[in-house]
Protein backbone atom coordinates (compact mmCIF):
# COMPACT_ATOMS: atom_id res chain seq x y z
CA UNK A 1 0.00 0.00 0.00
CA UNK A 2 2.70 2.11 0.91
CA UNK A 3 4.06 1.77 -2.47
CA UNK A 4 1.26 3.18 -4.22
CA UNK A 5 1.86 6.65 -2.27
CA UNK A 6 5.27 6.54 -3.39
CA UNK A 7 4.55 6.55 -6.85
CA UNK A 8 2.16 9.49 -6.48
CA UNK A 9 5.31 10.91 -5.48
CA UNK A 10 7.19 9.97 -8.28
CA UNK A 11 4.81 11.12 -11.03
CA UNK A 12 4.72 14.59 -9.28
CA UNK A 13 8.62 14.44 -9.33
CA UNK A 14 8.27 13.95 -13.06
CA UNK A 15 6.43 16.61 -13.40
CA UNK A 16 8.76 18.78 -11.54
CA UNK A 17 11.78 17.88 -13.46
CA UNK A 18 9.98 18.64 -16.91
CA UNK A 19 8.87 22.31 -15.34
CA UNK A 20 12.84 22.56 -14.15
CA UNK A 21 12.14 22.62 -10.56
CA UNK A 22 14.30 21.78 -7.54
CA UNK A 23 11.09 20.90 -4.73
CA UNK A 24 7.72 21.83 -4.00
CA UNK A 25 5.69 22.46 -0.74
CA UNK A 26 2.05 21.32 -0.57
CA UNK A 27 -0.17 22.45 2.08
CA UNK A 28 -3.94 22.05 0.12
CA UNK A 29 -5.88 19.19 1.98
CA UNK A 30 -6.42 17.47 -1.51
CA UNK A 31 -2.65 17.25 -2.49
CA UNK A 32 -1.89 15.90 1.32
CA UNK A 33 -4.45 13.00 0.83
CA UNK A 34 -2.94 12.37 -2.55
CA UNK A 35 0.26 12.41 -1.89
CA UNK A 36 0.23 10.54 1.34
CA UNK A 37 -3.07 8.54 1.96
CA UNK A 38 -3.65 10.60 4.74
CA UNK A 39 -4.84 14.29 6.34
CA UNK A 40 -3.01 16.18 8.26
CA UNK A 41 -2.23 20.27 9.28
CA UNK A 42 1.34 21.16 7.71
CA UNK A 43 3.11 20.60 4.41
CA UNK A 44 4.55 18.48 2.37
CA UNK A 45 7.83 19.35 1.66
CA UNK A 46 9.46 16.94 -1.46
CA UNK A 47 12.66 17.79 -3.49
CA UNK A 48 14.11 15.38 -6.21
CA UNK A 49 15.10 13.40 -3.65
CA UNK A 50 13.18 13.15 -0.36
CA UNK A 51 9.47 13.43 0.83
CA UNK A 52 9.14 15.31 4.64
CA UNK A 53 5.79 15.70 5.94
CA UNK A 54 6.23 18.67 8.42
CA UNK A 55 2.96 18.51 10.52
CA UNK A 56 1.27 20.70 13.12
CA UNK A 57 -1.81 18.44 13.97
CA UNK A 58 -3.00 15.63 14.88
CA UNK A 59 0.07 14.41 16.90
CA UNK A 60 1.21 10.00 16.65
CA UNK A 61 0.52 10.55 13.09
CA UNK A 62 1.55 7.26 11.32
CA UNK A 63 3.91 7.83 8.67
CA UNK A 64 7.32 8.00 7.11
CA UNK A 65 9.60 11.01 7.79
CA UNK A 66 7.36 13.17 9.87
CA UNK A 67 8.54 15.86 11.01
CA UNK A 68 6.55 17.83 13.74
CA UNK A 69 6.93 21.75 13.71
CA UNK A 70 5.20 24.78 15.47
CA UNK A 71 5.36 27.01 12.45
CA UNK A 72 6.67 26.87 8.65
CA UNK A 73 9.30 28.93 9.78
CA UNK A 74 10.92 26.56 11.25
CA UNK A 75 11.52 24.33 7.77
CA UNK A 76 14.73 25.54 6.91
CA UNK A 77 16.48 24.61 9.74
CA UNK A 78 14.76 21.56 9.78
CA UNK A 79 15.81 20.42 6.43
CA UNK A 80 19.59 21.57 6.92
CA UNK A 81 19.41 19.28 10.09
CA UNK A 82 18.39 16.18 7.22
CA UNK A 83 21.48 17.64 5.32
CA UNK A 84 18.49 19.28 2.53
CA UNK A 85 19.82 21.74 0.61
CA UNK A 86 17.46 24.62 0.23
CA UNK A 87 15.89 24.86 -3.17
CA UNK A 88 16.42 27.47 -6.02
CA UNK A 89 13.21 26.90 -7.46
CA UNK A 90 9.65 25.53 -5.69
CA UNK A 91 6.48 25.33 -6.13
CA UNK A 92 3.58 26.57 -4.32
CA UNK A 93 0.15 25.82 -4.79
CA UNK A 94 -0.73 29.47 -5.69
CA UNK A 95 -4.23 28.90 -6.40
CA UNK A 96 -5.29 27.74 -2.94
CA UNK A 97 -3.19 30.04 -0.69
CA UNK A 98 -3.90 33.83 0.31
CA UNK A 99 -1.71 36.42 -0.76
CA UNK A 100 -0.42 36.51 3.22
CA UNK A 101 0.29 32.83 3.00
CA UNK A 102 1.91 33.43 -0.33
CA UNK A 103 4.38 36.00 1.05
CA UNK A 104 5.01 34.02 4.32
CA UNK A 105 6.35 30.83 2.27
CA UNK A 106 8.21 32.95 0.06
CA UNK A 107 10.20 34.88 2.83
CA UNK A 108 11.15 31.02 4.41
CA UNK A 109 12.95 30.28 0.81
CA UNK A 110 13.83 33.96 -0.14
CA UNK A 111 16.30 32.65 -2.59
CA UNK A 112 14.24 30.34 -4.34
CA UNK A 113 12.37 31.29 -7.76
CA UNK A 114 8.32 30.66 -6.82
CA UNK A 115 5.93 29.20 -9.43
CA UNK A 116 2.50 28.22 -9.30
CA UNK A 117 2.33 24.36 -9.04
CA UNK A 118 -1.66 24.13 -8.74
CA UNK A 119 -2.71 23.02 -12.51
CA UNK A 120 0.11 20.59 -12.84
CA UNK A 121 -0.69 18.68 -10.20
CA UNK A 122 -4.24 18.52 -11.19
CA UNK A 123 -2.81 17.15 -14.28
CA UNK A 124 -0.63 14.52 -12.57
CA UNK A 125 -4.17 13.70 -10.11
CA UNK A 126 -6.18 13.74 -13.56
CA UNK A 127 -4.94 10.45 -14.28
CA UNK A 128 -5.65 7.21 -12.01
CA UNK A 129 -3.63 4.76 -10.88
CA UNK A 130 -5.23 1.02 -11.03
CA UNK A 131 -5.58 1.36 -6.97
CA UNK A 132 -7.38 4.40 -7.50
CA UNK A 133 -9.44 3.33 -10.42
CA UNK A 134 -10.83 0.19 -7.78
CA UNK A 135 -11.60 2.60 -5.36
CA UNK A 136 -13.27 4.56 -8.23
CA UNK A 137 -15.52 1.67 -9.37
CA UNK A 138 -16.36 0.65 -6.03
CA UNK A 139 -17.61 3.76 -5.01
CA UNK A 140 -19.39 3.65 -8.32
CA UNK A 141 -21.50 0.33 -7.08
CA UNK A 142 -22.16 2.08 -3.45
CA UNK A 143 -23.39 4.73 -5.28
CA UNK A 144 -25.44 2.77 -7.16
CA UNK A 145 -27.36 0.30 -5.02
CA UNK A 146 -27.95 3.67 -2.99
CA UNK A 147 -29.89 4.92 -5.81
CA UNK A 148 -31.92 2.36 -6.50
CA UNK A 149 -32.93 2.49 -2.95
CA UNK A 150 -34.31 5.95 -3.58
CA UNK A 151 -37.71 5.61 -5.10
CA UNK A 152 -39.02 3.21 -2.00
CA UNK A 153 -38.45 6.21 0.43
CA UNK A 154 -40.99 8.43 -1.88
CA UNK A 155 -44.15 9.04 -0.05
CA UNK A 156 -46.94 11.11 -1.38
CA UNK A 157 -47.00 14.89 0.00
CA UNK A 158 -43.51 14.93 -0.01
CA UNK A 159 -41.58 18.24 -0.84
CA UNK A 160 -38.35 18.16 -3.13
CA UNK A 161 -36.21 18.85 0.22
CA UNK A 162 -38.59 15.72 2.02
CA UNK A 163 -36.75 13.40 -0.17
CA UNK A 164 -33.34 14.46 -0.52
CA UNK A 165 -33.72 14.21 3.38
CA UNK A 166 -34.51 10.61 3.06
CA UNK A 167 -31.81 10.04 0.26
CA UNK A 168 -29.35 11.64 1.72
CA UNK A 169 -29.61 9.69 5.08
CA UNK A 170 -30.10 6.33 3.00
CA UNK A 171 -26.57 6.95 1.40
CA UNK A 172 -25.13 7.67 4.61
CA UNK A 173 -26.36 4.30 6.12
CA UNK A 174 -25.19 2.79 3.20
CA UNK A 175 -21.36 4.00 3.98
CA UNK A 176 -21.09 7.54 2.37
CA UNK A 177 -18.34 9.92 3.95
CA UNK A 178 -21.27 12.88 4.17
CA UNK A 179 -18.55 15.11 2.16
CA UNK A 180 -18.14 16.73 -1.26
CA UNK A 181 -14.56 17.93 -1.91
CA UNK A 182 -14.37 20.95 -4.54
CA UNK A 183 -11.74 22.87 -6.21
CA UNK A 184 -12.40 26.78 -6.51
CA UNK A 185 -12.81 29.18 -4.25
CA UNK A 186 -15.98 30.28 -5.46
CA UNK A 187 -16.98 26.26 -4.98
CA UNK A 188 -18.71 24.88 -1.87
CA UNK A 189 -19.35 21.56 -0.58
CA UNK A 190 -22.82 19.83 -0.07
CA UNK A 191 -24.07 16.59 -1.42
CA UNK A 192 -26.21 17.17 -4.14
CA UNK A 193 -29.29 18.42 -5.62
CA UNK A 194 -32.87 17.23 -6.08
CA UNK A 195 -34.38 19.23 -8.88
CA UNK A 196 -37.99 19.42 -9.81
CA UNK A 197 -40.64 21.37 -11.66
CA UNK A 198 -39.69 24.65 -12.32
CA UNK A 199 -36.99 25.34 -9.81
CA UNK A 200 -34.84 22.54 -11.91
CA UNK A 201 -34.42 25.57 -14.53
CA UNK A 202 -33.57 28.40 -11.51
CA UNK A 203 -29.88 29.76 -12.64
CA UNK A 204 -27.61 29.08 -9.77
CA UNK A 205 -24.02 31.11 -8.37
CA UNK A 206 -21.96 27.56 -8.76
CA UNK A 207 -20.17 26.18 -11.53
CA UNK A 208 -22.14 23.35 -11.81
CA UNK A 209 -24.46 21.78 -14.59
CA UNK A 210 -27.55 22.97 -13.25
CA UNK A 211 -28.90 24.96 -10.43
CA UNK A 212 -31.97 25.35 -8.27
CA UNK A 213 -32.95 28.43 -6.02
CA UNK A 214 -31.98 25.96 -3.12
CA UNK A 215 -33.36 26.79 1.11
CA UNK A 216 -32.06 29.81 1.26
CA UNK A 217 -29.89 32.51 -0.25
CA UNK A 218 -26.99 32.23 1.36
CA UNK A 219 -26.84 28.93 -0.59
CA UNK A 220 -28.80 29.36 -3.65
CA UNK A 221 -28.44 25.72 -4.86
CA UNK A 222 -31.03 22.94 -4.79
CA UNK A 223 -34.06 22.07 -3.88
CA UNK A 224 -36.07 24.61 -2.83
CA UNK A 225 -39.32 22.93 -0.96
CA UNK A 226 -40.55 22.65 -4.29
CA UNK A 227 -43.92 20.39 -3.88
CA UNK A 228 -43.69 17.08 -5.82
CA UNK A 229 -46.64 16.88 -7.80
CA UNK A 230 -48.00 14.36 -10.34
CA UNK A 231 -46.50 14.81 -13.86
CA UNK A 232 -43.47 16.33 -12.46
CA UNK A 233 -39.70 14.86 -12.81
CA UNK A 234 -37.78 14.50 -9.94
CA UNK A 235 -33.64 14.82 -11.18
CA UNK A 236 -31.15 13.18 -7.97
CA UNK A 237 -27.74 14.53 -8.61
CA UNK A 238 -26.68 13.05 -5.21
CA UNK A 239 -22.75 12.83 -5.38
CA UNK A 240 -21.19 9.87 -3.69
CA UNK A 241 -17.90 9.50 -1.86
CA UNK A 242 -17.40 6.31 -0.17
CA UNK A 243 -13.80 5.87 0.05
CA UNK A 244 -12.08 9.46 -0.68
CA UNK A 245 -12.44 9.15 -4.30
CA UNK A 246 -15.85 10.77 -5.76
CA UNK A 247 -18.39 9.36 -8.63
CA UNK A 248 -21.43 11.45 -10.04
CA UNK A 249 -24.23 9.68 -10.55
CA UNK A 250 -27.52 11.69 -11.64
CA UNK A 251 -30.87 9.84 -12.50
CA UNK A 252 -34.55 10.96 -13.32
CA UNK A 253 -37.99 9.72 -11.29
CA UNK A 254 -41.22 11.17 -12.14
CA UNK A 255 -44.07 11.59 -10.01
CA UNK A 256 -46.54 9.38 -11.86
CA UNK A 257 -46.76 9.78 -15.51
CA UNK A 258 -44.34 12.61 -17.19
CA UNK A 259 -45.15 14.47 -20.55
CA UNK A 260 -43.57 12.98 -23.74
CA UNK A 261 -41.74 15.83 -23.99
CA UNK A 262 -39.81 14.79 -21.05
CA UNK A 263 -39.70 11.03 -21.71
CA UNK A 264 -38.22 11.98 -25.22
CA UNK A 265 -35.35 14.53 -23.91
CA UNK A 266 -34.45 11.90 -21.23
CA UNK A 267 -33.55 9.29 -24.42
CA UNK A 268 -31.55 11.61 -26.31
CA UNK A 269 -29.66 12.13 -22.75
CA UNK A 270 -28.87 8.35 -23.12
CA UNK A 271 -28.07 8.84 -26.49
CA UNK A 272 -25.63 11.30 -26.04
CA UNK A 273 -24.28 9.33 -23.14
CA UNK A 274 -23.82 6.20 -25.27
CA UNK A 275 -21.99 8.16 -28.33
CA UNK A 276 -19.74 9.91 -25.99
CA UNK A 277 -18.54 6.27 -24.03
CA UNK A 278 -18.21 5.17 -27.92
CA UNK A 279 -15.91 8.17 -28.65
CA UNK A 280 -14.10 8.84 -25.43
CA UNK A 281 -10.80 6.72 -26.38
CA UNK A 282 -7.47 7.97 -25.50
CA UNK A 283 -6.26 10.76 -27.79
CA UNK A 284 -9.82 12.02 -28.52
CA UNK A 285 -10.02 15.74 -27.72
CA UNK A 286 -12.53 16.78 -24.63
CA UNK A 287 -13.74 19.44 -26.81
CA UNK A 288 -14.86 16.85 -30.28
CA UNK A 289 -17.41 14.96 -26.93
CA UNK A 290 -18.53 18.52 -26.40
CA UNK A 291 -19.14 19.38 -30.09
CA UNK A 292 -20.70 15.54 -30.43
CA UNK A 293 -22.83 15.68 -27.32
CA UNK A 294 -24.16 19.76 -28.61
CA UNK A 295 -24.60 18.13 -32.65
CA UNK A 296 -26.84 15.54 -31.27
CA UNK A 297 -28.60 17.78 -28.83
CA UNK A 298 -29.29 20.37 -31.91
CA UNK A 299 -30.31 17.32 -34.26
CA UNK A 300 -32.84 15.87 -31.94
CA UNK A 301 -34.52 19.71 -31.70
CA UNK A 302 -33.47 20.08 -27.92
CA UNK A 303 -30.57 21.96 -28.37
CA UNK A 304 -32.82 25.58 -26.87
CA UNK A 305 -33.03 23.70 -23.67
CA UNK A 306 -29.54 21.26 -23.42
CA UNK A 307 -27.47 22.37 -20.28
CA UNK A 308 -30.38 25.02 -18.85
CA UNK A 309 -32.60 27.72 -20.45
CA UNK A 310 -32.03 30.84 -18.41
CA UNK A 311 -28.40 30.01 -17.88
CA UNK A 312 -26.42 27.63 -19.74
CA UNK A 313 -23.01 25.56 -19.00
CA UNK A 314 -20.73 25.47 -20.51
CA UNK A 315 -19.64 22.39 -20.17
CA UNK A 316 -21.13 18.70 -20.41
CA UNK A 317 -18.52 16.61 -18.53
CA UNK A 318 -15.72 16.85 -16.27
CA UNK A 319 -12.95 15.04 -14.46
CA UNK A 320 -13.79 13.70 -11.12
CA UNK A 321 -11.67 11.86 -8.39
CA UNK A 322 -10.32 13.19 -4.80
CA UNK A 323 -12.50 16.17 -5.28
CA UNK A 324 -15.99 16.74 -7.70
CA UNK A 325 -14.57 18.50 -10.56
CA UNK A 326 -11.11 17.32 -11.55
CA UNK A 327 -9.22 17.99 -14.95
CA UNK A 328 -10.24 17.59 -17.99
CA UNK A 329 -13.16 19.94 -18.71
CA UNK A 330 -15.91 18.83 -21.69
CA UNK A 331 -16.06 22.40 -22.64
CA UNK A 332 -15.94 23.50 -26.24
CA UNK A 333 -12.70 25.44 -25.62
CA UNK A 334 -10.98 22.56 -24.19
CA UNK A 335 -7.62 21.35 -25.70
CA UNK A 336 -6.91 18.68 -23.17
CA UNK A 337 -6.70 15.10 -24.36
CA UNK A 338 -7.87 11.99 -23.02
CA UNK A 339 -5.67 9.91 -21.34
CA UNK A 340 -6.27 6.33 -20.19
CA UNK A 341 -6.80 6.49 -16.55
CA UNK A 342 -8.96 9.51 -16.14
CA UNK A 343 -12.12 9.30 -14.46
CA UNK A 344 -14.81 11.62 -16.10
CA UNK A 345 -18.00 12.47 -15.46
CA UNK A 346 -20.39 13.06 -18.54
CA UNK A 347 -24.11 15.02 -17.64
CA UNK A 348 -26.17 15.46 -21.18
CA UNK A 349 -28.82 17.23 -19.18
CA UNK A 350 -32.48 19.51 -20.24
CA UNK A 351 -34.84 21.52 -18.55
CA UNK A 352 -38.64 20.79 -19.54
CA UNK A 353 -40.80 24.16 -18.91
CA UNK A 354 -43.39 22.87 -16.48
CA UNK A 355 -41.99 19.66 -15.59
CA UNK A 356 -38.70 19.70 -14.47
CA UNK A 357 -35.08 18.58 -15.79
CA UNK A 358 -34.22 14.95 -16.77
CA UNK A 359 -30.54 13.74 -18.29
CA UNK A 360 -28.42 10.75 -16.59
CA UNK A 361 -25.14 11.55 -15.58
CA UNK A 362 -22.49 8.89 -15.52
CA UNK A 363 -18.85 8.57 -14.34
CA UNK A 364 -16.03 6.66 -16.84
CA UNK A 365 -12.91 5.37 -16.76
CA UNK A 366 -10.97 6.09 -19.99
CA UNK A 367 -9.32 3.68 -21.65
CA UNK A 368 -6.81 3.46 -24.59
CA UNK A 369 -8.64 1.24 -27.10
CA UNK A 370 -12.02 1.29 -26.19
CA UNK A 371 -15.34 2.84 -25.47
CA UNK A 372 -15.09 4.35 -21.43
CA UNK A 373 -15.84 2.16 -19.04
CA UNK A 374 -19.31 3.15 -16.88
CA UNK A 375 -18.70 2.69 -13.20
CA UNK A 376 -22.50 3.88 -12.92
CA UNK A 377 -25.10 0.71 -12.46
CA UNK A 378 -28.52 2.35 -11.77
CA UNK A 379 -30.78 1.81 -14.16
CA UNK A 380 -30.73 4.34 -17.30
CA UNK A 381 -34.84 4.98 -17.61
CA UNK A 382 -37.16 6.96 -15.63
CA UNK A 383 -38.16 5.18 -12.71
CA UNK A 384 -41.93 6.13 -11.60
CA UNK A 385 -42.63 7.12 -8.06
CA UNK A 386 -45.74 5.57 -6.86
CA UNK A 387 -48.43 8.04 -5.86
């Protein structure tokens, strides 16, 4: 186990000796968990050489070469006491400190050139080792059997936020962590949304596919108390993260009967899903699955309501992993590549004036000579909620 931690290590070196430079300090909780299994307050300090975990909290933290300090400050001498030679170049993960943090770490290596490591290691996390692409898949299956556990807890009367109540604590009993790890500082966690009638077309602040007006608006995201009445669809874009690693899973009930309308958008969703799986090979560019998954859209005469109607996104997949949305981006301005090993998730989604939003999303592992892989086992079709 302790192997596969040092190989994380390795591929950052890599990455570090193609941008020319000397070491690297990570502080972000992601990076920490990547790089050593584990969470902890401090740094990781690694040079082409040696890996130091320099940590303030908790204390009988079990792993190789801690080191326990009071304050950064203190790494310098600490590292000429391992006979360390103080870098000339490091990176910083720029994008996740303050400017006062910035300028702290800077004045402890005032000789060293600073550059901003934050995208390349999202690069390096982009693509999965085989240990982390079993943790991927069984996540997937949790997620999974949790979902098709969801329709049973429906009970007539019920309010949008009544049910992702009941969801929410049925994927908890079923083993999920209760946390949603983003990247952004605009980002901020919660588990997931449960979109219906017209608040499933309700622009939202986040970054994310869809939005909802949500409880309240200091976090205008979600359900809303939206009644659940008959006709309606009821989109569950409940994340799951069972082990660390995340997988997006989003499927559609209805309340009773839906419109055709709805029914029809919801198979071109699966359409789209199955031509983007076909396509998604290593080599293929993220933005030809955008472009494919927008043709079809346009060619099935949904394209006014694909990805929102008041506010679209601009996207229709992502990478997903230690935190919700990883590298690569399905965006149309994308000119990352797939690589065998990522984990994305793909959400062809519409909003239906009147009845709500419908569109499965599904999380794949890509792989060199094939369609992706779906790690996402609920059924595909509407399920009906019995009123």
């Amino acid at each position: 186990m302790q192997n596969e931690y040092v190989l994380r290590q390795e591929r950052v070196r890599r990455r570090m000796l193609e941008d020319g430079v000397e070491a690297c300090l990570i502080s972000s909780n992601t990076n920490i968990i990547y790089l050593t299994g584990t969470l902890f307050a401090g740094f990781v300090y690694m040079d082409r050489d040696v890996t130091i975990c320099f940590v303030r909290r908790p204390s009988g933290l079990d792993l190789e070469n801690v080191v326990y300090i009071r304050k950064p400050e203190q790494l310098p001498e600490l590292l000429a006491e391992r006979s360390v030679r103080l870098p000339k170049s490091i990176w910083l993960e720029e994008d996740e400190m303050t400017h006062s943090e910035w300028l702290r770490i800077s004045k402890i290596f005032p000789d060293a050139v600073t550059s901003n490591s934050t995208h390349k290691i999202r690069e390096v996390r982009a693509v999965k080792s085989d240990f982390e692409l079993e943790l991927v898949r069984q996540g997937g299956r949790k997620q999974s059997e949790a979902i098709m556990a969801f329709p049973s807890l429906f009970r007539q009367g019920m309010t949008d936020n009544d049910f992702a109540i009941e969801m929410e604590r049925e994927a908890r009993k079923r083993g999920s962590l209760g946390i949603v790890r983003v990247f952004g500082q605009s980002m901020e966690i919660y588990m997931g949304a449960v979109l219906s009638g017209e608040n499933a077309g309700t622009p939202s602040v986040y970054d994310f596919a869809l939005g909802g007006a949500g409880l309240n608006p200091t976090v205008p995201v979600g359900q809303n108390g939206t009644p659940l009445c008959e006709g309606q669809t009821v989109l569950v874009d409940i994340c799951g993260n069972y082990n660390g690693y995340h997988c997006d899973q989003t499927r559609v009930f209805s309340v009773g009967k839906t419109t055709e309308k709805a029914l029809y958008a919801h198979q071109v969703s699966i359409e789209i899903l199955n031509e983007v799986a076909l396509m998604g090979q290593e080599g293929v560019a993220c933005c030809e699955l955008y472009n494919k998954a927008v043709e079809i859209a346009k060619r099935r005469g949904l394209d006014d309501c694909f990805m929102g109607r008041r506010q679209k996104a601009g996207f229709i997949g992502h990478g997903i992993g230690l935190v919700l949305n990883e590298l690569p981006v399905l965006a149309p301005k994308s000119k990352m590549v797939l690589q065998a090993g990522m984990t994305i998730a793909v959400e062809p989604k519409f909003v239906i004036d009147g009845v709500g939003a419908v569109g499965n999303e599904n999380t794949y592992i890509v792989h060199k000579e094939s369609a992706m892989e779906s790690v996402s086992l609920a059924p595909e079709e509407i399920v009906e909620l019995k009123v």
